[in-house]
Structure formats: structure tokens, C-alpha cells
C-alpha atoms as a PDB file:
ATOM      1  CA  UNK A   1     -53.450  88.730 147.257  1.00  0.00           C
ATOM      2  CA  UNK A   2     -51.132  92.034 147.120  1.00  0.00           C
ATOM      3  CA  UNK A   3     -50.497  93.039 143.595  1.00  0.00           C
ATOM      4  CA  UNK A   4     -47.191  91.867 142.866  1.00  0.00           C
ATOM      5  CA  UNK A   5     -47.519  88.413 144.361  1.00  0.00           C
ATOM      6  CA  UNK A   6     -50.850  88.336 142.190  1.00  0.00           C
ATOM      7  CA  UNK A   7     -48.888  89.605 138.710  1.00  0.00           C
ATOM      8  CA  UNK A   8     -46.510  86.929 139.460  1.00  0.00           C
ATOM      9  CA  UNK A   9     -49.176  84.398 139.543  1.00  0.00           C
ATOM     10  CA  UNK A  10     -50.948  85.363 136.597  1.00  0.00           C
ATOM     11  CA  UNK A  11     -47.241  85.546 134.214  1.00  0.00           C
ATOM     12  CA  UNK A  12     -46.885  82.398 135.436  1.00  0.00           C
ATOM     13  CA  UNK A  13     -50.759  81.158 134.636  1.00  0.00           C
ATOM     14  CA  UNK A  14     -49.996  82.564 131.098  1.00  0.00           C
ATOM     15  CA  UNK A  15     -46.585  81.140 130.891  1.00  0.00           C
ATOM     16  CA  UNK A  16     -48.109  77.680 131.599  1.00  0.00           C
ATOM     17  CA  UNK A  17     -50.681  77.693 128.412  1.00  0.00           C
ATOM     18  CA  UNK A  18     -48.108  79.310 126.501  1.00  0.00           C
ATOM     19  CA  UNK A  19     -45.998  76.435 126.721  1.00  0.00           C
ATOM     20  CA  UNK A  20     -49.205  74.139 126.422  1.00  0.00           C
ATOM     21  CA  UNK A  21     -49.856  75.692 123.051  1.00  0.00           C
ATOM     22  CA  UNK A  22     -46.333  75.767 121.801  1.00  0.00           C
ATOM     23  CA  UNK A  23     -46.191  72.222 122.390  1.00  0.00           C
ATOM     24  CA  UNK A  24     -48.575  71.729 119.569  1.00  0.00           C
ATOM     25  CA  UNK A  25     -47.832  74.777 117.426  1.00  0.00           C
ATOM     26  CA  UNK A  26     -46.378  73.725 113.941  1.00  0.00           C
ATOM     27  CA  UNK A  27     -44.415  75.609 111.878  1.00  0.00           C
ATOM     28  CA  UNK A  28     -46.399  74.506 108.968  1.00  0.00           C
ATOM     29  CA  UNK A  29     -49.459  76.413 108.456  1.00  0.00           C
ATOM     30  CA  UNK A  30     -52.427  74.031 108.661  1.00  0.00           C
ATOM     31  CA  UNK A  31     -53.886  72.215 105.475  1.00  0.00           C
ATOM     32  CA  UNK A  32     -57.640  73.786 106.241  1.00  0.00           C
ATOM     33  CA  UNK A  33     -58.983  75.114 102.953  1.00  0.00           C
ATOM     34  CA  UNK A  34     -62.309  76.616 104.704  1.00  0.00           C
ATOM     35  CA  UNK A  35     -63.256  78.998 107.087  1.00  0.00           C
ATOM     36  CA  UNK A  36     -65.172  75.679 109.318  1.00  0.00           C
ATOM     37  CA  UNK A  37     -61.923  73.691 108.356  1.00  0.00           C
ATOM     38  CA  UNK A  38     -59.887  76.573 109.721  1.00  0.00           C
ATOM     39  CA  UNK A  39     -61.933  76.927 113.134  1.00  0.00           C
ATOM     40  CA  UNK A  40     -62.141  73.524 113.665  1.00  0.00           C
ATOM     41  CA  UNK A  41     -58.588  73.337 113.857  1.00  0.00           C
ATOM     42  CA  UNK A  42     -58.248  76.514 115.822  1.00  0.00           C
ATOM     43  CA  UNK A  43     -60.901  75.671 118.087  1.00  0.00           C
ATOM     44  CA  UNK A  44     -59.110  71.957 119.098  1.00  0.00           C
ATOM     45  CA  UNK A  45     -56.214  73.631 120.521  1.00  0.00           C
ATOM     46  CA  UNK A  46     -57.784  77.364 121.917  1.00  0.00           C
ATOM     47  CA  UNK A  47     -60.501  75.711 123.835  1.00  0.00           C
ATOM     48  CA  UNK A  48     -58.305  73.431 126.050  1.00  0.00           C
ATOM     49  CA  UNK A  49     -56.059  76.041 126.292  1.00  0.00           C
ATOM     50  CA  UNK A  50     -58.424  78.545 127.168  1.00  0.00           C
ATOM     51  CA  UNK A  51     -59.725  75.994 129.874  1.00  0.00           C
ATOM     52  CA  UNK A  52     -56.528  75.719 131.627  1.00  0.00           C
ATOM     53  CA  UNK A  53     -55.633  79.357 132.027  1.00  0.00           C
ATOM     54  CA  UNK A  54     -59.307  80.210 132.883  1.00  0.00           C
ATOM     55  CA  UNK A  55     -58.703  76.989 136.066  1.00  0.00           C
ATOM     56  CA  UNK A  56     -55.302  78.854 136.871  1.00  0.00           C
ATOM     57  CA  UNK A  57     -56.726  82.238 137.078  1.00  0.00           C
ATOM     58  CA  UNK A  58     -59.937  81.350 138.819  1.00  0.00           C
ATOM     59  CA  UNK A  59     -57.434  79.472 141.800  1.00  0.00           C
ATOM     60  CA  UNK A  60     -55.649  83.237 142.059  1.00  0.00           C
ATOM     61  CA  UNK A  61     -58.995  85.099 142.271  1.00  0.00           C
ATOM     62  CA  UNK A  62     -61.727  83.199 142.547  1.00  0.00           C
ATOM     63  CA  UNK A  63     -64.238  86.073 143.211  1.00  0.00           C
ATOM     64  CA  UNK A  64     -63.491  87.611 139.490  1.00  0.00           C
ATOM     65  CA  UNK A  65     -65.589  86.714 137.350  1.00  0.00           C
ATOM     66  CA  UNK A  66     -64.942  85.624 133.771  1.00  0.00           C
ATOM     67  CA  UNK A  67     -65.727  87.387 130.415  1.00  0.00           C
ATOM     68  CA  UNK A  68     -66.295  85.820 126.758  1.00  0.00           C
ATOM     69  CA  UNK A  69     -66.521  89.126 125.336  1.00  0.00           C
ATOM     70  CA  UNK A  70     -63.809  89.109 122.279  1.00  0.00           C
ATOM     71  CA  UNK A  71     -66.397  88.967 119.673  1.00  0.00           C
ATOM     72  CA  UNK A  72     -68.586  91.134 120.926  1.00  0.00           C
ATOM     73  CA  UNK A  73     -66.524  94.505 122.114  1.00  0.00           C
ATOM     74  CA  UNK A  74     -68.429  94.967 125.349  1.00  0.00           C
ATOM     75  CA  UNK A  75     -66.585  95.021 129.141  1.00  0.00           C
ATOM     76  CA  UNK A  76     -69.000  95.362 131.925  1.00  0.00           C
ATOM     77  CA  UNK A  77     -69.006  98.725 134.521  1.00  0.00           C
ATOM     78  CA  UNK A  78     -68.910  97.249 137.749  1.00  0.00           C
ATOM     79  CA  UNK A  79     -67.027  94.747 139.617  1.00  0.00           C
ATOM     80  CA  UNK A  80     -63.752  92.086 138.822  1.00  0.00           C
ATOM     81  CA  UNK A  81     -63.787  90.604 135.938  1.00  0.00           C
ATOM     82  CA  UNK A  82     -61.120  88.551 133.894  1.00  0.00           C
ATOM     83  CA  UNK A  83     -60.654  89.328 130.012  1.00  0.00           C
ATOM     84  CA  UNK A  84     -58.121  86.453 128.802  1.00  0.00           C
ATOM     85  CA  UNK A  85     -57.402  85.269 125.145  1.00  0.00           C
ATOM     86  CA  UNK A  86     -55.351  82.104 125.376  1.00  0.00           C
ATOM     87  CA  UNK A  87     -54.518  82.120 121.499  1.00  0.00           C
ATOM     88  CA  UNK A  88     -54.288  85.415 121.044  1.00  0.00           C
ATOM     89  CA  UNK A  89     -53.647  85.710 116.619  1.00  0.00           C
ATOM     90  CA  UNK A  90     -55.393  82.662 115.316  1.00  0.00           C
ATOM     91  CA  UNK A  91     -54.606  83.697 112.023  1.00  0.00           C
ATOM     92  CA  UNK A  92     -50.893  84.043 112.906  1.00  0.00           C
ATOM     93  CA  UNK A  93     -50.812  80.801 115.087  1.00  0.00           C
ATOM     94  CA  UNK A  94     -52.877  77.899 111.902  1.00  0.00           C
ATOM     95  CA  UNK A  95     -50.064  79.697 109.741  1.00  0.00           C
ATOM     96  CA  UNK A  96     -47.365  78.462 112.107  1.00  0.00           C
ATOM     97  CA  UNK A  97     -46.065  81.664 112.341  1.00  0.00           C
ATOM     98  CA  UNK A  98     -44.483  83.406 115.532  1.00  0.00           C
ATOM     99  CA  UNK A  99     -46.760  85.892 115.682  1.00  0.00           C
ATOM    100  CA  UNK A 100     -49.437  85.033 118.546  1.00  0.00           C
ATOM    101  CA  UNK A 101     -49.767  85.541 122.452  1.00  0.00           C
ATOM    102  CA  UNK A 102     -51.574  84.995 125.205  1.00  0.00           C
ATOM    103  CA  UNK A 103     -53.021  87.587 126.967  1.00  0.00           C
ATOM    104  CA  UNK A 104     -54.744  88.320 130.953  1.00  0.00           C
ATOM    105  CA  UNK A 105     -56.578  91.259 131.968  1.00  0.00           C
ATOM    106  CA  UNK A 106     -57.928  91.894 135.425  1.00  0.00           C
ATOM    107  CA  UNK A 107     -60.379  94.533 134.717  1.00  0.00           C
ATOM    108  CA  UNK A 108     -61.927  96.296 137.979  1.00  0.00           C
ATOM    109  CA  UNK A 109     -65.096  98.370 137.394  1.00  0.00           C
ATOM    110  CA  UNK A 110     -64.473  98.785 133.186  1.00  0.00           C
ATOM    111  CA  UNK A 111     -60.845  99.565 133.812  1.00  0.00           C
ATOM    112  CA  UNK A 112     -57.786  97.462 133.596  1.00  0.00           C
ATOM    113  CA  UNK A 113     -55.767  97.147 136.709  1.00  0.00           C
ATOM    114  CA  UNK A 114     -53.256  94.581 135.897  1.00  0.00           C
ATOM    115  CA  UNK A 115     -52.020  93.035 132.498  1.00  0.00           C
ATOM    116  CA  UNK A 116     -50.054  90.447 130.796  1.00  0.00           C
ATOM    117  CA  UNK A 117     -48.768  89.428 126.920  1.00  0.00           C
ATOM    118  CA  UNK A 118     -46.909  87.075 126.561  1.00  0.00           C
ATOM    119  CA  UNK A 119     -45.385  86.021 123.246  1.00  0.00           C
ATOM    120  CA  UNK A 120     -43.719  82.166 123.623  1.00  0.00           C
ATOM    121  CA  UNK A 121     -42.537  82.189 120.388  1.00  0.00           C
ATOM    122  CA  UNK A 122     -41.269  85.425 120.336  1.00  0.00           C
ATOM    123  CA  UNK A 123     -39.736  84.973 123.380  1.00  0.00           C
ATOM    124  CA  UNK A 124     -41.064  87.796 125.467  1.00  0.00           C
ATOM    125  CA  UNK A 125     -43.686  88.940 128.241  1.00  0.00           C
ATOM    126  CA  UNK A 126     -45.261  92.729 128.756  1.00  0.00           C
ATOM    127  CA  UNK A 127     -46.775  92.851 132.065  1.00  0.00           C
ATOM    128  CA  UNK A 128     -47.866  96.342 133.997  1.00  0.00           C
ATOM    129  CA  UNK A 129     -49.658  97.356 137.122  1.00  0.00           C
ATOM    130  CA  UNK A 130     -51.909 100.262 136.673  1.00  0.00           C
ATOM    131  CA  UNK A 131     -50.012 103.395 138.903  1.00  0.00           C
ATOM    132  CA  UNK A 132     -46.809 101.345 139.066  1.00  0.00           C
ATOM    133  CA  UNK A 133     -45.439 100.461 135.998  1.00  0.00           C
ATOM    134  CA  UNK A 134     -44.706  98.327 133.057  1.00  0.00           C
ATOM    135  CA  UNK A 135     -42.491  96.156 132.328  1.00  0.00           C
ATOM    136  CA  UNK A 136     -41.002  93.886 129.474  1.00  0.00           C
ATOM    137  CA  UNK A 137     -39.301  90.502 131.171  1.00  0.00           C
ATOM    138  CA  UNK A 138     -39.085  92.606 134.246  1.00  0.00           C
ATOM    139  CA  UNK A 139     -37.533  95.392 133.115  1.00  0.00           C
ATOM    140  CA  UNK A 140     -38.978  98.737 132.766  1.00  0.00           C
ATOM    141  CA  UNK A 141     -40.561 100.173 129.528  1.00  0.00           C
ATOM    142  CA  UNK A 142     -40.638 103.109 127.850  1.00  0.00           C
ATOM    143  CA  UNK A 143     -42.078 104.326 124.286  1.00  0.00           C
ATOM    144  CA  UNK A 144     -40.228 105.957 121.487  1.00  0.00           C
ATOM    145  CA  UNK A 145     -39.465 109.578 120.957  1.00  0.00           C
ATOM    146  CA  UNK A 146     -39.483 109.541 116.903  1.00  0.00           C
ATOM    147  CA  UNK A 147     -40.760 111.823 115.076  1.00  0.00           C
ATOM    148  CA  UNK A 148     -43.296 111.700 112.495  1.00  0.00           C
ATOM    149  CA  UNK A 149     -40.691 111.006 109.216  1.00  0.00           C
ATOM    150  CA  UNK A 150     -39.029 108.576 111.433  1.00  0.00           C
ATOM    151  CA  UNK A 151     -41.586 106.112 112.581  1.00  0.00           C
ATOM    152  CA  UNK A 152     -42.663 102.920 111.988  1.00  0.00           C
ATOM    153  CA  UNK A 153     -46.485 102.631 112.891  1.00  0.00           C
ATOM    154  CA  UNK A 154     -48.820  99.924 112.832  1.00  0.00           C
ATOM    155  CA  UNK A 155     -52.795  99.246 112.691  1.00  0.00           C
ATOM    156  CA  UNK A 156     -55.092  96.851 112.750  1.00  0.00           C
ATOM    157  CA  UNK A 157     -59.372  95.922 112.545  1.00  0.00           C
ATOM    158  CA  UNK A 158     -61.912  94.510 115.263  1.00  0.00           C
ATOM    159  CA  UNK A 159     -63.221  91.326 114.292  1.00  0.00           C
ATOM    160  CA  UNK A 160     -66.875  93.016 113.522  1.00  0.00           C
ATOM    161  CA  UNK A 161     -65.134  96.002 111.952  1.00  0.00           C
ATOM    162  CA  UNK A 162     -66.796  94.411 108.166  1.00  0.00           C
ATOM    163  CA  UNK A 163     -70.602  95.018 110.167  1.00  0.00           C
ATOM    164  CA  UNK A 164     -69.735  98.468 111.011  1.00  0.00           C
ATOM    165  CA  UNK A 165     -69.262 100.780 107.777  1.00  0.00           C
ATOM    166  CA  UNK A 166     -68.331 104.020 109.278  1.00  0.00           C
ATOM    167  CA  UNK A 167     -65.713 102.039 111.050  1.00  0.00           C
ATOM    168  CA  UNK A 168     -64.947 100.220 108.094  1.00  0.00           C
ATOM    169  CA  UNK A 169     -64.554 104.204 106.104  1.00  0.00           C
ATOM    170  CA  UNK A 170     -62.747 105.615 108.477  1.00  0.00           C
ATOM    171  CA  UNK A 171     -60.233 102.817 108.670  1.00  0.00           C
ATOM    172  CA  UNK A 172     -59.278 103.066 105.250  1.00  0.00           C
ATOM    173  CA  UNK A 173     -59.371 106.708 105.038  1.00  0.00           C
ATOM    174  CA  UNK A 174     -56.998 106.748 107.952  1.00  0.00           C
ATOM    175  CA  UNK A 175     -54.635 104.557 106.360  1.00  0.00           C
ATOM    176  CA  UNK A 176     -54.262 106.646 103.531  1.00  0.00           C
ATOM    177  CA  UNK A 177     -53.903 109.958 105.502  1.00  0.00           C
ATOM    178  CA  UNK A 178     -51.060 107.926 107.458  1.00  0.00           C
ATOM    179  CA  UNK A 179     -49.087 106.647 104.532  1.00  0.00           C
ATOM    180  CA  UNK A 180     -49.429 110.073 102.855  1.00  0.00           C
ATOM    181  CA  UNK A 181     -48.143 111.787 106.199  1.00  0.00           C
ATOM    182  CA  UNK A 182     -44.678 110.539 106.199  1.00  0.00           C
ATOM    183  CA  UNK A 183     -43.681 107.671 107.792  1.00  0.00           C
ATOM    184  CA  UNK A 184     -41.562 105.238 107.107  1.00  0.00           C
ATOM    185  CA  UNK A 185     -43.632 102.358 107.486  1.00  0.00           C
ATOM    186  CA  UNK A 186     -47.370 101.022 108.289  1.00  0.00           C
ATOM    187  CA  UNK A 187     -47.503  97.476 109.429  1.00  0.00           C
ATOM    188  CA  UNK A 188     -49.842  95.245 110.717  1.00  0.00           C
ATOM    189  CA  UNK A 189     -47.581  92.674 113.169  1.00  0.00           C
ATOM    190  CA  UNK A 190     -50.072  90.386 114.426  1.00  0.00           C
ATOM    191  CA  UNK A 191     -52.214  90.817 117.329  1.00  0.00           C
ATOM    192  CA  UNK A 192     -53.444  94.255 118.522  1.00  0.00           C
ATOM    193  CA  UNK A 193     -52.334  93.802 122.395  1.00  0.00           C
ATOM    194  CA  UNK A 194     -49.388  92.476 121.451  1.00  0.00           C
ATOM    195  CA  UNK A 195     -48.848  95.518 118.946  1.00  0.00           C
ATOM    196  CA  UNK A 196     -49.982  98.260 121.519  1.00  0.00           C
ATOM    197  CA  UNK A 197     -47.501  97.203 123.741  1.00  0.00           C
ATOM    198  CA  UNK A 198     -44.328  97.367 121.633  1.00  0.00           C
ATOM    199  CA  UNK A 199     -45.878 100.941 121.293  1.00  0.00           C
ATOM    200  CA  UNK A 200     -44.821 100.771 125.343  1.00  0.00           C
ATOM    201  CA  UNK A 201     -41.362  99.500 124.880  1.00  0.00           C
ATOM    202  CA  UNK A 202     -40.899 101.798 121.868  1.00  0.00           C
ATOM    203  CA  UNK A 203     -40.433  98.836 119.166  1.00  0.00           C
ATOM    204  CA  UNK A 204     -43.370 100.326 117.608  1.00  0.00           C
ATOM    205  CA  UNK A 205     -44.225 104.450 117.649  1.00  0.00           C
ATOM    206  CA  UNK A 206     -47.741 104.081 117.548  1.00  0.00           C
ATOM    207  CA  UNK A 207     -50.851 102.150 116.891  1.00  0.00           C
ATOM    208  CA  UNK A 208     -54.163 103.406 115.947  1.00  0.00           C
ATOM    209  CA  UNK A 209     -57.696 101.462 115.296  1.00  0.00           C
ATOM    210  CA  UNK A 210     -61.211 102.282 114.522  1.00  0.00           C
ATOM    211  CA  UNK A 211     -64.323 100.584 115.960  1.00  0.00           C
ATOM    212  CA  UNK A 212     -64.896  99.137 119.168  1.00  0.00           C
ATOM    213  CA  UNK A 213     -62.628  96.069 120.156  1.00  0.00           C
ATOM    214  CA  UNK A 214     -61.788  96.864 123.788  1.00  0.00           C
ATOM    215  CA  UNK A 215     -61.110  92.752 125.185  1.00  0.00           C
ATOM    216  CA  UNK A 216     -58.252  93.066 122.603  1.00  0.00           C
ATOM    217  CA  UNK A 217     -57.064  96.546 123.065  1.00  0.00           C
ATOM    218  CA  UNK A 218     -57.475  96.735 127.164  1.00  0.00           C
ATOM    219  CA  UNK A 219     -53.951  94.782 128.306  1.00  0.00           C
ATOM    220  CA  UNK A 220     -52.179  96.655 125.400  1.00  0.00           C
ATOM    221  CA  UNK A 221     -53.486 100.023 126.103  1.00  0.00           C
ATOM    222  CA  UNK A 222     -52.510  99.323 129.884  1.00  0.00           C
ATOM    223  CA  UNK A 223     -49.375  98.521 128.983  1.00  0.00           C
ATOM    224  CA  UNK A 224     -48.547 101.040 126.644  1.00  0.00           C
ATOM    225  CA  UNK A 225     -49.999 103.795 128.861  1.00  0.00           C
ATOM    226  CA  UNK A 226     -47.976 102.816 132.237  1.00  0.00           C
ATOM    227  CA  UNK A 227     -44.653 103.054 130.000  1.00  0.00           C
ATOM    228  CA  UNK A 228     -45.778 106.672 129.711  1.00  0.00           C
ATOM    229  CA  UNK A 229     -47.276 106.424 126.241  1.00  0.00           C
ATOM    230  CA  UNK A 230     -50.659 108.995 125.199  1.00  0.00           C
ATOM    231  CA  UNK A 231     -53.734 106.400 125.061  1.00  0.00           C
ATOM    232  CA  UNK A 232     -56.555 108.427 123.778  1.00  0.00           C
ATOM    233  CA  UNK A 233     -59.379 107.644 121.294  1.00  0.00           C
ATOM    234  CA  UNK A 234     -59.267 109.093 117.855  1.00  0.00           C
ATOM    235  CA  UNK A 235     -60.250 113.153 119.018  1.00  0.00           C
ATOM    236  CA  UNK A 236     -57.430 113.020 121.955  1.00  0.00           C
ATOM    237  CA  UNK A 237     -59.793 112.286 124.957  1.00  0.00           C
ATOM    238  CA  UNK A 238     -58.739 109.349 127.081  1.00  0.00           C
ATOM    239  CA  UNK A 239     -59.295 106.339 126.109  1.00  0.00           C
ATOM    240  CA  UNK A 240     -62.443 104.218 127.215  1.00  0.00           C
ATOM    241  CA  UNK A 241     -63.713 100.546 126.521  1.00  0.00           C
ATOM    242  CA  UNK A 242     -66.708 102.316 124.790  1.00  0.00           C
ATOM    243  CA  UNK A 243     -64.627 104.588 122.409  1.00  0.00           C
ATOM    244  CA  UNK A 244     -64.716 103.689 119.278  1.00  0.00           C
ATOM    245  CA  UNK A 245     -61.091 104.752 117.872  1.00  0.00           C
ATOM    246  CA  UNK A 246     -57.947 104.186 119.267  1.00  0.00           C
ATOM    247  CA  UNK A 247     -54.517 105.423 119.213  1.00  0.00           C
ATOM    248  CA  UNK A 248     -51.575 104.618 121.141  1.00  0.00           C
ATOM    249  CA  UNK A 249     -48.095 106.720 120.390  1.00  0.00           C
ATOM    250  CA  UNK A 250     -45.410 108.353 122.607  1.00  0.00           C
ATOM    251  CA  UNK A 251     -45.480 111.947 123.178  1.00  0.00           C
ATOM    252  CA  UNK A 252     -43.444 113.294 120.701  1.00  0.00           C
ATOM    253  CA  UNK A 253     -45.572 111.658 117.898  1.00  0.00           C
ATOM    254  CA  UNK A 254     -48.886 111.257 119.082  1.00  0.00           C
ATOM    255  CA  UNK A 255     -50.564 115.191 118.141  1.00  0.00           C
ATOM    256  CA  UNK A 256     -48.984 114.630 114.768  1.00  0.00           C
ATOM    257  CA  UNK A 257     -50.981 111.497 113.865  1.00  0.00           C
ATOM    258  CA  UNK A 258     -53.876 112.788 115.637  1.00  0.00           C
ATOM    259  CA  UNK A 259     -53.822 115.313 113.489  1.00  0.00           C
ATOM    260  CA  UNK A 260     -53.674 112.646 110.637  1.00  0.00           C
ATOM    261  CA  UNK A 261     -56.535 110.544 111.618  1.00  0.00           C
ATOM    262  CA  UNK A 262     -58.534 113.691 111.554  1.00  0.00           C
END
């Protein structure tokens, strides 16, 4: 399938289970008072979910294969492989906030080739192409040129960044270095692909992240990095599923909080 025709397919896979899920999203956060409580309830809604983009995408390229890997921070090296999150912000979606997407990422040898986020209750879908473009609702992207005392940044952890201590460190030192530096704002705004892409369309300048978490930073950092964002790990070098920081920022801003993180 030619690359357009196949984004088209994919938006409209991920369209499809967003609609699903905002069919049974409440805007009252749910009543579980446990972490099992809370996952059960999760769990009843992302697995179906989850089900029926993985039978969508399988019908548009059957010979990819499919990867449960957003736990454990791993992509594979060789050959096609989907990395999906149907419910992308649990947190964000059992507190009936807007905050959540779902996300599709044709990786291709441990790089990510084409990408979608879409937000249904934000009303919004990042998609890109990797040497063509990217694009919010079909229209072309492009980050922010702020400067440092004018940006609004955001960051976020991996979901194993409490079993990894220097990760853990250098999060927190990182976030004090940042506030100190002089921006306006830090934020955290909900998922981290659906934060690295705003870093794209320049409704964030930047977003940075220790540890390794690469299913949830690969269709951002696409994104983000075919609007003409720097994607580079924490020293500058490009970025790589294996690195384990992360930074995302247009070019104006970018050696100023790389200079920051270190």
C-alpha cells in the first residue's frame, strides 16, 4: 500500500477506537479506590479497544507484526512492526478528563516510518510520514521559535522510571535546573506522544524525559522531528529507541535547555 493511502487507513483505524472509547468515557472520574480497582476498570475498556485497532491495522498490513512493549521500553532492530496504545493516558482517561489519545506507530527496522495521535476529546489528530512531513488535521506543522524566558515546556516519567534511580535523580535534578533557568512554565499535559507533538505544532516549546520509554516517545518524536523540531537524547546526539534521555524543542530553544539538563 503507497504511503499516503496507508496513513489514511491507519487515521481512520485510530479514529474508529477513538470513537469506540469516547462512547464509554465519563466525565466523572471512576469510583476505584485501589490500584486493582483502578486497572480493572481501565483494563475493561483498553483491552477491547486495543483489540479492535490491533484487527484494523493487521487488515492494512498484515505482514507487520505486533508489539506489547509499553511496559517494558524495548523496540526490536529488524523488520515491521506495529507499536499502538489504544488508551493512550489511563490516568487522564478513569479521571474523565480530556487528556488521552490513541496512538499508531509503524516502526521499520527500530525506526518509525509513519505515525498517528489522535486526541477525540481534544478534538485533534498529529499524523507524519518520515521524509515528508507532519501534519495536524492535515495541515502542516511547525514548532515554536521562543526563546528560553518565553517558553512553556513540559516533562514527563516512563512507567519503570521508580526501578531505575539514576533515571529517577536525574529527573528531578533536571526539573529543578529547568524551573531555575527561566521559563515561564513546566507542565506535565498528559501523555508523552501526545505532548512531543504539540512540541511539532509549536503549542508546546519543548519536552524532555529521562529513562528509556521509547513505545511512548516513538510517534511523538516522529512527529515533532518531521515539523522540523531537534530530537536528540539528553547530550545532543540523535535520538534512538535505546537512549535513555530525551528532548524534543525547536531550534531556537533546544541548545539552551540542553545546556540545562546538563
Amino acid at each position: 500500500m503507497e504511503q499516503n493511502g496507508l496513513l489514511d487507513g491507519v487515521l481512520a483505524a485510530v479514529r474508529e477506537t477513538g470513537d469506540w472509547l469516547v462512547e464509554r468515557h465519563r466525565a466523572e472520574p471512576t469510583p476505584a479506590a485501589d490500584r486493582a480497582a483502578a486497572f480493572a476498570a481501565f483494563t475493561a475498556v483498553d483491552e477491547p479497544a486495543a483489540g479492535l485497532l490491533r484487527a484494523r491495522l493487521t487488515a492494512l498490513r498484515p505482514e507487520a507484526g505486533w508489539l506489547d512493549a509499553e511496559l517494558t521500553g524495548e523496540v526490536p532492530e529488524s523488520g515491521e512492526w506495529w507499536v499502538c496504545d489504544a488508551t493512550d493516558g489511563a490516568v487522564q482517561y478513569l479521571l474523565g478528563q480530556p487528556q488521552w489519545a490513541v496512538t499508531a506507530t509503524l516502526l521499520r527496522d527500530g525506526e518509525a516510518v509513519l505515525a498517528v495521535v489522535h486526541a477525540p476529546r481534544l478534538g485533534f489528530s498529529y499524523t507524519a510520514l518520515r521524509g515528508v512531513g507532519a501534519w495536524l488535521d492535515g495541515r502542516p506543522i511547525t514548532p515554536s521559535a521562543r526563546q528560553l524566558t518565553a517558553a512553556v515546556v513540559a516533562t514527563s516519567q516512563p512507567p519503570a522510571v521508580g526501578s531505575d534511580p539514576r533515571a529517577l535523580h536525574r529527573a528531578g535534578a533536571s526539573l529543578s535546573a529547568v524551573l531555575g533557568g527561566g521559563v515561564i512554565a513546566v507542565r506535565n499535559l498528559g501523555p508523552t506522544a501526545l505532548q512531543v507533538a504539540q512540541v511539532g505544532s509549536g503549542h508546546l516549546d519543548a519536552f524532555w524525559e529521562f529513562g528509556l520509554d521509547a513505545p511512548n516517545l516513538l510517534p511523538g518524536a516522529l512527529i515533532a522531528a518531521e515539523a522540523g523540531a531537534l530530537v536528540t537524547d539528553e547530550h545532543g546526539a540523535p535520538w534512538r529507541a535505546c537512549s535513555t534521555g530525551f528532548l524534543a524543542a525547536g531550534r531556537v530553544l533546544h541548545p539552551a535547555l540542553l545546556d540545562l539538563l546538563n
